[in-house]
N, C-alpha and C. Protein backbone atom coordinates (compact mmCIF):
# COMPACT_ATOMS: atom_id res chain seq x y z
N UNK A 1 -13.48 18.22 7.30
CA UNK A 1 -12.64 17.04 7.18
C UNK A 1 -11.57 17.32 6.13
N UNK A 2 -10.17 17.18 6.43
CA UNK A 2 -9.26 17.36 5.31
C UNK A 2 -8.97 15.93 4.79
N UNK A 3 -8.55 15.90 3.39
CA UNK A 3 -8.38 14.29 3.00
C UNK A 3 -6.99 15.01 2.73
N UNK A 4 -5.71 13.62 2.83
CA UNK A 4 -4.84 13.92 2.70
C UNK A 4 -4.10 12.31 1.68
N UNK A 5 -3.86 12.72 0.42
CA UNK A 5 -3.15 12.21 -0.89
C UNK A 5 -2.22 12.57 -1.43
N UNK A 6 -1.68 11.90 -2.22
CA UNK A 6 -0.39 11.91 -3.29
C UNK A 6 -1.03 11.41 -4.46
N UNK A 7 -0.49 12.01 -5.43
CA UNK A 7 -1.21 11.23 -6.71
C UNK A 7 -0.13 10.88 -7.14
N UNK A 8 -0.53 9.45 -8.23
CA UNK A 8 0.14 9.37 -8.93
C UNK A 8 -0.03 8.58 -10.36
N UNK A 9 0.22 8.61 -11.40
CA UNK A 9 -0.29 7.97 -12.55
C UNK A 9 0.94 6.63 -12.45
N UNK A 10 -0.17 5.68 -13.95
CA UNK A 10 0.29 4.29 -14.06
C UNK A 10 -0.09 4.49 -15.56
N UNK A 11 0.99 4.24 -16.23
CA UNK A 11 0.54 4.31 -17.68
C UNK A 11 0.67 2.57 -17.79
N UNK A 12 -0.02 2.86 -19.00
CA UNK A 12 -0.15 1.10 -19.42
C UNK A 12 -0.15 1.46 -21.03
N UNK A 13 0.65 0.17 -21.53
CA UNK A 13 0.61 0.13 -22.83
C UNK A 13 0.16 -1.20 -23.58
N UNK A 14 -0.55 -1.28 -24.46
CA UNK A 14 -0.69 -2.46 -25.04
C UNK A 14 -0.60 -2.81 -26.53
N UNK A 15 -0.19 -4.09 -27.01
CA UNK A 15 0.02 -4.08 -28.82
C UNK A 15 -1.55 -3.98 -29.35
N UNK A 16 -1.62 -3.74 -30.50
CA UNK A 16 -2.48 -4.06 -30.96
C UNK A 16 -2.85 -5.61 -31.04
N UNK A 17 -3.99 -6.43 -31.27
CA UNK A 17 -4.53 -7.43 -31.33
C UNK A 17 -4.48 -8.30 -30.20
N UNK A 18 -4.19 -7.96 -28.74
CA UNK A 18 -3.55 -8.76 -27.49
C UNK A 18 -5.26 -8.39 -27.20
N UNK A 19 -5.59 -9.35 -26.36
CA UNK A 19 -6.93 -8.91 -25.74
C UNK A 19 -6.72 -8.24 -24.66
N UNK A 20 -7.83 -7.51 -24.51
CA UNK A 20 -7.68 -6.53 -22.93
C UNK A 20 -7.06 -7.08 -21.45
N UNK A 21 -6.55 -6.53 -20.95
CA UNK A 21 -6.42 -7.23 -19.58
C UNK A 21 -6.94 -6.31 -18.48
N UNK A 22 -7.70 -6.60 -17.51
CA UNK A 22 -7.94 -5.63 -16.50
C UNK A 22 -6.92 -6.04 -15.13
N UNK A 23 -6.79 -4.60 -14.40
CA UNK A 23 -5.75 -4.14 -13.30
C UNK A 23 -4.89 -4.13 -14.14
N UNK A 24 -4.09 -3.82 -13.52
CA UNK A 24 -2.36 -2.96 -13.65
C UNK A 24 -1.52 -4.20 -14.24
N UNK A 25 -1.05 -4.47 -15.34
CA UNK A 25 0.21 -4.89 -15.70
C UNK A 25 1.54 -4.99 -15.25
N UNK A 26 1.69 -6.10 -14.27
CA UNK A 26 2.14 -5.68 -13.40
C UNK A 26 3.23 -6.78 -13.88
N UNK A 27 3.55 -7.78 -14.85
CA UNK A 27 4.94 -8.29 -15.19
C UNK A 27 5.53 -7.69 -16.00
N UNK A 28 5.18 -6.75 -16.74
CA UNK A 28 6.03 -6.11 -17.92
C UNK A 28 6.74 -6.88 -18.79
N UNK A 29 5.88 -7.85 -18.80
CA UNK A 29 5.57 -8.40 -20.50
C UNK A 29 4.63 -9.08 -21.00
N UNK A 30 4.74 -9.81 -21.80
CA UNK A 30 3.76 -10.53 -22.31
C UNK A 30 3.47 -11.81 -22.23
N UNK A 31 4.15 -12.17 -21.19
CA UNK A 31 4.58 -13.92 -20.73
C UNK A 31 2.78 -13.82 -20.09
N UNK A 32 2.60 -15.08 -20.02
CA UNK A 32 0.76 -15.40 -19.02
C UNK A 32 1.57 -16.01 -17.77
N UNK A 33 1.34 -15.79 -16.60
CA UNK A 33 1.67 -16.46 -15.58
C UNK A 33 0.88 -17.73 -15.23
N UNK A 34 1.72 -18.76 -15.34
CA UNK A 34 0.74 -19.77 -15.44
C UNK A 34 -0.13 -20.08 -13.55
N UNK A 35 0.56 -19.76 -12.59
CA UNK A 35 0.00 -19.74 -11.26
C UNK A 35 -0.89 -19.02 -10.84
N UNK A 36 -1.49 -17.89 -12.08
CA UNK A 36 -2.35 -16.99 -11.72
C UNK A 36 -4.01 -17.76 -11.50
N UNK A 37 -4.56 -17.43 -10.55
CA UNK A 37 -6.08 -18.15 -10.93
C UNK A 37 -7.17 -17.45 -9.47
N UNK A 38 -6.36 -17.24 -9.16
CA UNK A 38 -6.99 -16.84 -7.26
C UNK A 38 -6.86 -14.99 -6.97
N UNK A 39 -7.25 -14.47 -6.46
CA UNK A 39 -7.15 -13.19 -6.02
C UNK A 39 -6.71 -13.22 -4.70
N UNK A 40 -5.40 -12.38 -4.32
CA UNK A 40 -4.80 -12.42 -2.91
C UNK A 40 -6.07 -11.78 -1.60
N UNK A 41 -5.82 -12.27 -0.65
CA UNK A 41 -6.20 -11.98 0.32
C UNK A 41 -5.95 -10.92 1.25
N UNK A 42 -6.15 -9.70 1.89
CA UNK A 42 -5.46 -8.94 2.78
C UNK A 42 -5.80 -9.14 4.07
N UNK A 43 -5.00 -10.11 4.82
CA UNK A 43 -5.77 -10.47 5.85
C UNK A 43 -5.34 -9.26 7.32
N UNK A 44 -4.51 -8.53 7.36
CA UNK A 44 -4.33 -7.92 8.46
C UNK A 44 -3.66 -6.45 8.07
N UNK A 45 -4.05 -5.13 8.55
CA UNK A 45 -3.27 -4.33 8.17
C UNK A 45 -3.32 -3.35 9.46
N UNK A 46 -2.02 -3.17 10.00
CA UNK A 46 -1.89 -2.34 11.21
C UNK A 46 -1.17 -1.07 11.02
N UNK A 47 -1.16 -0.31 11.57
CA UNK A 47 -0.48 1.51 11.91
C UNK A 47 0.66 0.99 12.84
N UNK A 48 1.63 1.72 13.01
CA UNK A 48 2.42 2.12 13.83
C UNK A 48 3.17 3.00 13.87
N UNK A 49 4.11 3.17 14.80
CA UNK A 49 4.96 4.28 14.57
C UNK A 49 6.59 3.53 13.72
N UNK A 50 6.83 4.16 12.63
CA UNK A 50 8.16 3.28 12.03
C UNK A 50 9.49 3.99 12.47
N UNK A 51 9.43 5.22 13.68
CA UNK A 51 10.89 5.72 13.61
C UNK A 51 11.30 6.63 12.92
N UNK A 52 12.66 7.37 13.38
CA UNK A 52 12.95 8.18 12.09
C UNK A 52 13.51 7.24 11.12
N UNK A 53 13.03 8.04 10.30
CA UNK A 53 14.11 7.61 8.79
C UNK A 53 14.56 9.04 8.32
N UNK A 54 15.22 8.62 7.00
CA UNK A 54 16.38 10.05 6.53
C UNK A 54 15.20 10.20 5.28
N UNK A 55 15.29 11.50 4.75
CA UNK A 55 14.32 11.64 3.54
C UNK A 55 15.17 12.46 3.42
N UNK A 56 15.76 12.79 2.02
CA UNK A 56 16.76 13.86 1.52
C UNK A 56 17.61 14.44 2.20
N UNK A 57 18.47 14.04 3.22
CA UNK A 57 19.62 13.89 4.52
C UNK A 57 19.01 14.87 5.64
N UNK A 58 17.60 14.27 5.86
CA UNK A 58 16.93 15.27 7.00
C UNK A 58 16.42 13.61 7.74
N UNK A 59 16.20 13.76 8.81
CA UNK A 59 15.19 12.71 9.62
C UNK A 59 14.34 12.96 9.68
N UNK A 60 12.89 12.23 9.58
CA UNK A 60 11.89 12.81 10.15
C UNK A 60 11.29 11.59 10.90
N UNK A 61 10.30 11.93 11.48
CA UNK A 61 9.34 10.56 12.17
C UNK A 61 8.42 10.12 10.97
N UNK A 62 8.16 8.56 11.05
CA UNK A 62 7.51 8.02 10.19
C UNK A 62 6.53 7.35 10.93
N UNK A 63 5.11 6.92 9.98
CA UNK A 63 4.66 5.97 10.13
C UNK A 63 4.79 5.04 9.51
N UNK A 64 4.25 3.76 10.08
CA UNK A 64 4.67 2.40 9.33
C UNK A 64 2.96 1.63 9.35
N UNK A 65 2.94 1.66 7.84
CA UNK A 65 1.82 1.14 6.80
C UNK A 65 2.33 -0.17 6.74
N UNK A 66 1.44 -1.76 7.32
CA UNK A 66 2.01 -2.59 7.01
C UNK A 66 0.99 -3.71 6.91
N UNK A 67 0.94 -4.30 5.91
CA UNK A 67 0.09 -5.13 5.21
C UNK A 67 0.45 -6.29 4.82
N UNK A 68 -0.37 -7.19 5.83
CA UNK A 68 -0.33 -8.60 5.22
C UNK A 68 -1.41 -9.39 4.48
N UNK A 69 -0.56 -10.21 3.81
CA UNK A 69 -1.36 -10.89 2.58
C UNK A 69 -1.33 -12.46 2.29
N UNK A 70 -1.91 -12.58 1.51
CA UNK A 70 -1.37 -14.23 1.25
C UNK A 70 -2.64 -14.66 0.25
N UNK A 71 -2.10 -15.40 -1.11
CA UNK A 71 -2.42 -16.00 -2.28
C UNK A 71 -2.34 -17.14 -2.34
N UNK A 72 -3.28 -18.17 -2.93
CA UNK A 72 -3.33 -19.63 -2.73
C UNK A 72 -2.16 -19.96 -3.94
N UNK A 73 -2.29 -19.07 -4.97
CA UNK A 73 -2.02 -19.52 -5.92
C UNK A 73 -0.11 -19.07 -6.63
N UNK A 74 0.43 -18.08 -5.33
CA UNK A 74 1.52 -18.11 -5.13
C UNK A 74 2.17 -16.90 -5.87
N UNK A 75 1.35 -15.77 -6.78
CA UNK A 75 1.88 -15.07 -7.38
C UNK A 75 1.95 -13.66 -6.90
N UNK A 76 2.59 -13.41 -5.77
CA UNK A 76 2.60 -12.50 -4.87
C UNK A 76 4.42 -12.05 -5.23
N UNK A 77 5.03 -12.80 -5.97
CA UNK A 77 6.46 -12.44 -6.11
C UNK A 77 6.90 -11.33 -6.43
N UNK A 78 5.86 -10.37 -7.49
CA UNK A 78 5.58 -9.22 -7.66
C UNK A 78 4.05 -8.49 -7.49
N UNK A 79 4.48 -7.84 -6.10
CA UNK A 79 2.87 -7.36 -5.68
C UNK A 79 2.78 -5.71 -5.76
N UNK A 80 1.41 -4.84 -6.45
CA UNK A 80 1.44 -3.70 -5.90
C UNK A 80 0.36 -3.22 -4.79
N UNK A 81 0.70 -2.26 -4.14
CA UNK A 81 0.30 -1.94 -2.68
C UNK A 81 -0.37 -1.09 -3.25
N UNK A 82 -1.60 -0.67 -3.23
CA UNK A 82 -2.48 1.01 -3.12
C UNK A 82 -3.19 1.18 -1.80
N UNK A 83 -2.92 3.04 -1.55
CA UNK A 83 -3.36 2.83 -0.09
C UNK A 83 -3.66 4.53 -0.29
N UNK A 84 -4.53 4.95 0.72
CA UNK A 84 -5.36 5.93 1.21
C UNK A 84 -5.45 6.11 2.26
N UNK A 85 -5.36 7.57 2.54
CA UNK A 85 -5.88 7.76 4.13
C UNK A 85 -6.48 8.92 4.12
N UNK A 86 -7.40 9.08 5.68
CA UNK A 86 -8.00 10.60 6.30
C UNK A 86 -8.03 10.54 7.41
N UNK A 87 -8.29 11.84 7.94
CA UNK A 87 -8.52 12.14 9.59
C UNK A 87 -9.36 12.26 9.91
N UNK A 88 -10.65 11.40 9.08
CA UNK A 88 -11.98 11.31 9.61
C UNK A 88 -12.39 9.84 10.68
N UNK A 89 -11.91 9.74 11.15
CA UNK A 89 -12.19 8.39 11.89
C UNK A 89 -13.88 7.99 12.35
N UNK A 90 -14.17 7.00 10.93
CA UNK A 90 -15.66 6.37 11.17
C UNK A 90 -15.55 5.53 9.94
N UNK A 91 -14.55 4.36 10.35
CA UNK A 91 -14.52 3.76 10.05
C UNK A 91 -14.44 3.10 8.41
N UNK A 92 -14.65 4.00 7.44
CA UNK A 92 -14.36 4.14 6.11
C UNK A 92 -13.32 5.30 5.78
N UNK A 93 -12.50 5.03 4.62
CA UNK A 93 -11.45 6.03 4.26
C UNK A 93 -12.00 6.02 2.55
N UNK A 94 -12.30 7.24 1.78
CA UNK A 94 -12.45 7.47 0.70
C UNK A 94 -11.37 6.95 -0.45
N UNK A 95 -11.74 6.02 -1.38
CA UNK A 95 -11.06 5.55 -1.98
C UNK A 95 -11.06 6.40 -3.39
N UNK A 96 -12.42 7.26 -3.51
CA UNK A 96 -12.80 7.35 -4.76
C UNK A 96 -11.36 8.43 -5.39
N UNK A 97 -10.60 9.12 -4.51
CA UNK A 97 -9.35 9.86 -5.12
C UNK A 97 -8.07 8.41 -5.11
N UNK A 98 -7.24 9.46 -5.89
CA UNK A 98 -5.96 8.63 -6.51
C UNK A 98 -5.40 7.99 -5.34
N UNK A 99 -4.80 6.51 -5.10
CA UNK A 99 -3.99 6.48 -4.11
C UNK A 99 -2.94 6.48 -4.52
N UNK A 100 -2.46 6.42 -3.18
CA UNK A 100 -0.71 6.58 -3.43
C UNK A 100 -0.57 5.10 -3.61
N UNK A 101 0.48 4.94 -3.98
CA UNK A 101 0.79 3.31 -4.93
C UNK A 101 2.05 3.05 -4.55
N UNK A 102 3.00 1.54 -4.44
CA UNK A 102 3.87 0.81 -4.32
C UNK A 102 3.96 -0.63 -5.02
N UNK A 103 5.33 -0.41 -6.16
CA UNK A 103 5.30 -1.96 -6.10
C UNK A 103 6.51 -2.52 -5.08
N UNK A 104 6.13 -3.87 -5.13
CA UNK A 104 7.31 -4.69 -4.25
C UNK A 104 7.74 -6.02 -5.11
N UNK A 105 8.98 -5.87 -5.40
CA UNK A 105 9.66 -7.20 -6.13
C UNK A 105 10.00 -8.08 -5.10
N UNK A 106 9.67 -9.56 -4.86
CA UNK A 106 9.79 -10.45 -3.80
C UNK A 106 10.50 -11.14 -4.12
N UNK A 107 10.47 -11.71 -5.23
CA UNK A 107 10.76 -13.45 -5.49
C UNK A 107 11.35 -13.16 -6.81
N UNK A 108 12.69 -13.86 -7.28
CA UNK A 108 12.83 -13.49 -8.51
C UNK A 108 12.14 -15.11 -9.50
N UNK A 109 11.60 -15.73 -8.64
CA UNK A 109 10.61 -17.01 -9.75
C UNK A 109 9.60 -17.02 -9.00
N UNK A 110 8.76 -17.14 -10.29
CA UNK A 110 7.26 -16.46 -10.17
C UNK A 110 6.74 -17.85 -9.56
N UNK A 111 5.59 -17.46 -9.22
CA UNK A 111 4.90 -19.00 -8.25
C UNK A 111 5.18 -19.12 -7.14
N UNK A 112 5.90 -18.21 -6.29
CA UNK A 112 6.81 -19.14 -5.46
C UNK A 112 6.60 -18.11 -3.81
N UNK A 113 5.35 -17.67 -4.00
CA UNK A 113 5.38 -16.38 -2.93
C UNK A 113 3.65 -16.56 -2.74
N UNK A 114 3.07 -17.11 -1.24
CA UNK A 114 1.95 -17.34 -1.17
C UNK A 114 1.27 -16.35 -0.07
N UNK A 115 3.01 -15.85 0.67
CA UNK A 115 2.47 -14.99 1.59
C UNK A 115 3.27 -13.75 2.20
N UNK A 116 2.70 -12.30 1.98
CA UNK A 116 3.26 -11.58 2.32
C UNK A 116 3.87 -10.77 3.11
N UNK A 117 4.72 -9.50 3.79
CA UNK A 117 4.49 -8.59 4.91
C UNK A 117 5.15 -7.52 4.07
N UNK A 118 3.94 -6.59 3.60
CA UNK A 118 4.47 -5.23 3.22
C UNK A 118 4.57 -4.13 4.51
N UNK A 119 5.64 -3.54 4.67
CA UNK A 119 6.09 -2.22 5.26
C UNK A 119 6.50 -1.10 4.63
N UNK A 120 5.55 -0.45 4.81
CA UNK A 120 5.53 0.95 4.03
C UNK A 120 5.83 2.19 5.09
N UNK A 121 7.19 3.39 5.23
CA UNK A 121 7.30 3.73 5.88
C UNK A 121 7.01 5.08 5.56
N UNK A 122 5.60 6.28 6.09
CA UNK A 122 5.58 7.02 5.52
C UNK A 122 6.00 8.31 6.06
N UNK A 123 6.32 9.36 5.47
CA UNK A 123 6.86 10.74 6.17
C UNK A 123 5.83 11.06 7.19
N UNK A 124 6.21 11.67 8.17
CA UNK A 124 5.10 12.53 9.05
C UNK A 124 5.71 14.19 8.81
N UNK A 125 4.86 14.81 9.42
CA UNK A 125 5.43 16.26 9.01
C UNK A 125 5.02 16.89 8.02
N UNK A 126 4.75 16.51 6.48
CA UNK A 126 4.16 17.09 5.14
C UNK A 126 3.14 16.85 5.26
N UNK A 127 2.61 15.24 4.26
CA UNK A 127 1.67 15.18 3.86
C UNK A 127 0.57 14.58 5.03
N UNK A 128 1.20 14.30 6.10
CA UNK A 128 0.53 13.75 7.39
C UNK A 128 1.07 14.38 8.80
N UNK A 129 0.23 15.04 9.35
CA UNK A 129 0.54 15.82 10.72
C UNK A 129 1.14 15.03 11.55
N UNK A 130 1.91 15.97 12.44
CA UNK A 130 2.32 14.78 14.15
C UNK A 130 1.43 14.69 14.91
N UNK A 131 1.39 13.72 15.55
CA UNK A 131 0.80 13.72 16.60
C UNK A 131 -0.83 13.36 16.31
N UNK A 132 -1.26 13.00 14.91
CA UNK A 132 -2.58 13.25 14.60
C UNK A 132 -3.34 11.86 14.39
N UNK A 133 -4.56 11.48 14.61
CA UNK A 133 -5.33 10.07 14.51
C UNK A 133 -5.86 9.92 12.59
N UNK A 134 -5.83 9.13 12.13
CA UNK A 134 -5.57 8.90 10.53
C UNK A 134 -6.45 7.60 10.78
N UNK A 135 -6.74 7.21 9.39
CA UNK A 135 -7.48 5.99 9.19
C UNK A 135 -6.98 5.66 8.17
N UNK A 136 -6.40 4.59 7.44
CA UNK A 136 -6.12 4.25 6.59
C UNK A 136 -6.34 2.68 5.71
N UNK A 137 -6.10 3.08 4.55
CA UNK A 137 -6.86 1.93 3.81
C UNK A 137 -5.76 0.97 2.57
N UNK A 138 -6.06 0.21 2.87
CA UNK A 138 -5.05 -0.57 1.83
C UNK A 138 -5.12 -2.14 0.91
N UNK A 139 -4.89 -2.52 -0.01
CA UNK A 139 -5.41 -3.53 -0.71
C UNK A 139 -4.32 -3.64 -1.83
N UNK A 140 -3.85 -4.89 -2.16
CA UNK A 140 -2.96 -5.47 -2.79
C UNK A 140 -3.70 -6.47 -4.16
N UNK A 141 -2.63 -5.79 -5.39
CA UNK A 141 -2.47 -6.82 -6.46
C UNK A 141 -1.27 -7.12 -6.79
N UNK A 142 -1.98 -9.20 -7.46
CA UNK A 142 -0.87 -9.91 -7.37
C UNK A 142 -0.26 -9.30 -8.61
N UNK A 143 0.16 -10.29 -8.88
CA UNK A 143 1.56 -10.35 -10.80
C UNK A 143 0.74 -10.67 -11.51
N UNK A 144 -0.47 -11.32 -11.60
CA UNK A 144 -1.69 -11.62 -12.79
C UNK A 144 -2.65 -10.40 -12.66
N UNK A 145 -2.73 -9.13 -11.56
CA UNK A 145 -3.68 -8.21 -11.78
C UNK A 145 -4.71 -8.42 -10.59
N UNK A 146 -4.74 -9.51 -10.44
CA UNK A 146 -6.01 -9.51 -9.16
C UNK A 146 -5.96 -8.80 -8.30
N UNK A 147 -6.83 -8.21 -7.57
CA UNK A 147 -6.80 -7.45 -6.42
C UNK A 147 -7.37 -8.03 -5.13
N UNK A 148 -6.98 -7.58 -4.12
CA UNK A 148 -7.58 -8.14 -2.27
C UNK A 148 -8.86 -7.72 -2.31
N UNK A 149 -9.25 -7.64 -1.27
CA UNK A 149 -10.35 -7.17 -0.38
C UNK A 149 -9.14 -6.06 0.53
N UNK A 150 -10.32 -4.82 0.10
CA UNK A 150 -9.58 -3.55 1.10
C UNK A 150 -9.81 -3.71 2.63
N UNK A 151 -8.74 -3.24 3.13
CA UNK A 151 -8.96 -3.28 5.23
C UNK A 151 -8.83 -2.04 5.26
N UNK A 152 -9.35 -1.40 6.41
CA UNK A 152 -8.88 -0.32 7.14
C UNK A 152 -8.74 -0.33 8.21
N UNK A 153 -7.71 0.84 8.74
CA UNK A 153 -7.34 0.42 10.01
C UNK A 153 -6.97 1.95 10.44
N UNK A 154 -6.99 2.18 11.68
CA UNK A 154 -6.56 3.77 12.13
C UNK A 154 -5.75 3.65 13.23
N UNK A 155 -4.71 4.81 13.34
CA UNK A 155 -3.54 4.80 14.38
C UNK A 155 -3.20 5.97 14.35
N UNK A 156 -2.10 7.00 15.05
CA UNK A 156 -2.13 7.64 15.37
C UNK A 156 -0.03 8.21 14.59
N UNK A 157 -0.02 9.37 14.39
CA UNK A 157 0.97 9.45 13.65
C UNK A 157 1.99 9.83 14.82
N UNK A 158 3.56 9.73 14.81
CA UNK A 158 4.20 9.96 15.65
C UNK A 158 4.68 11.45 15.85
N UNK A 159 4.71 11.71 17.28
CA UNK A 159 5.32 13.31 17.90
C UNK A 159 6.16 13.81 17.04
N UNK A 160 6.31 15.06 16.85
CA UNK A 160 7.56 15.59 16.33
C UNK A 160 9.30 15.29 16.78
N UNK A 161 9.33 14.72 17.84
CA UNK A 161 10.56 14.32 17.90
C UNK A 161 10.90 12.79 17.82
N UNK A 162 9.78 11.89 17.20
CA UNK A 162 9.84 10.41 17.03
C UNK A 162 9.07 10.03 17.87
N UNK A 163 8.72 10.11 19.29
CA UNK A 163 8.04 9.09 20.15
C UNK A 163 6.98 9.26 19.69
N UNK A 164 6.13 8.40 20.42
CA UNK A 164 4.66 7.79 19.93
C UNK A 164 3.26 8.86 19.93
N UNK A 165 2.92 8.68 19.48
CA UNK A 165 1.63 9.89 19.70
C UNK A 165 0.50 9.50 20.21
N UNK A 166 -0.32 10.02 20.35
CA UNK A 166 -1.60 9.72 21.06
C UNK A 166 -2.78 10.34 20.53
N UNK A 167 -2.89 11.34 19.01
CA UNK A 167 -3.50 11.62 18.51
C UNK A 167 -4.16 12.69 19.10
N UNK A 168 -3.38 13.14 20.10
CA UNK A 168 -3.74 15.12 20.71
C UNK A 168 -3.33 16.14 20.35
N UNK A 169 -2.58 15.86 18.80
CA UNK A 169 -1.90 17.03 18.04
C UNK A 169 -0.72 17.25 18.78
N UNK A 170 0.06 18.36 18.19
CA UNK A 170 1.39 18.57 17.84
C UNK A 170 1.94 18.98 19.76
């Protein structure tokens, strides 16, 4: 089984005498969000094929990572995405390595975002084969730190010349 990742670090800084906060600091400052109280939901996350896109004035075929969400409590205005994948298809994707990470700025006033649609469009070709079946995993925190419930979901990465694949290799 090959696992296939990107790493990447998240530094965090804090003053002295502030009490701890757990998850990611994700307003970059020191304001308390007063709408925070609920942990977002990930209610649907599907594969597809996203098309070419340009990556450093080359095209390549992408897939499209896309995750929906939704918070009672509305603080989704700034959300980050972590996500994982493999080409083991059975139904779990290993979380225990680094995922690859995204934030998304939504809303420029906080409170005001209860429900999401992240699209994440990723290269095919490097770090993910054409033509190949993937499983992937994904789970969202809000602007107060909370985190979803992870989904997974598996699809198939697109042909080398963009059309759709079917997960019979290249």
């Amino acid at each position: 089984m090959h696992r296939y990742y990107f790493f990447s670090l998240l530094v965090l800084a804090g003053c002295e005498g502030e009490p701890e906060k757990s998850g990611p600091d994700l307003s970059g400052d020191d304001t308390d969000v007063d709408c925070s109280g609920t942990a977002p939901v990930a209610d649907r996350l599907t594969i597809g094929n996203g098309g070419l896109a340009d990556f450093e004035a080359v095209e390549y075929p992408t897939v499209s990572l896309r995750l929906e969400a939704t918070d009672e409590d509305g603080d989704l205005d700034l959300a980050y995405m972590e996500f994982w994948w493999d080409d083991a298809i059975d139904g779990t994707v290993d979380t225990a390595v680094t995922p690859q990470d995204r934030y998304f700025t939504l809303e420029s006033d906080s409170c005001s975002t209860k429900s999401v649609d992240l699209n994440l469009l990723l290269q095919v070709g490097t770090q993910l084969a054409y033509n190949t079946n993937y499983e992937f995993a994904a789970q969202v925190t809000d602007y107060a730190g909370m985190t979803s419930n992870l989904l997974v979901a598996s699809g198939s990465t697109p042909k080398s010349d963009g059309s759709d694949g079917d997960g019979g290799g290249n």
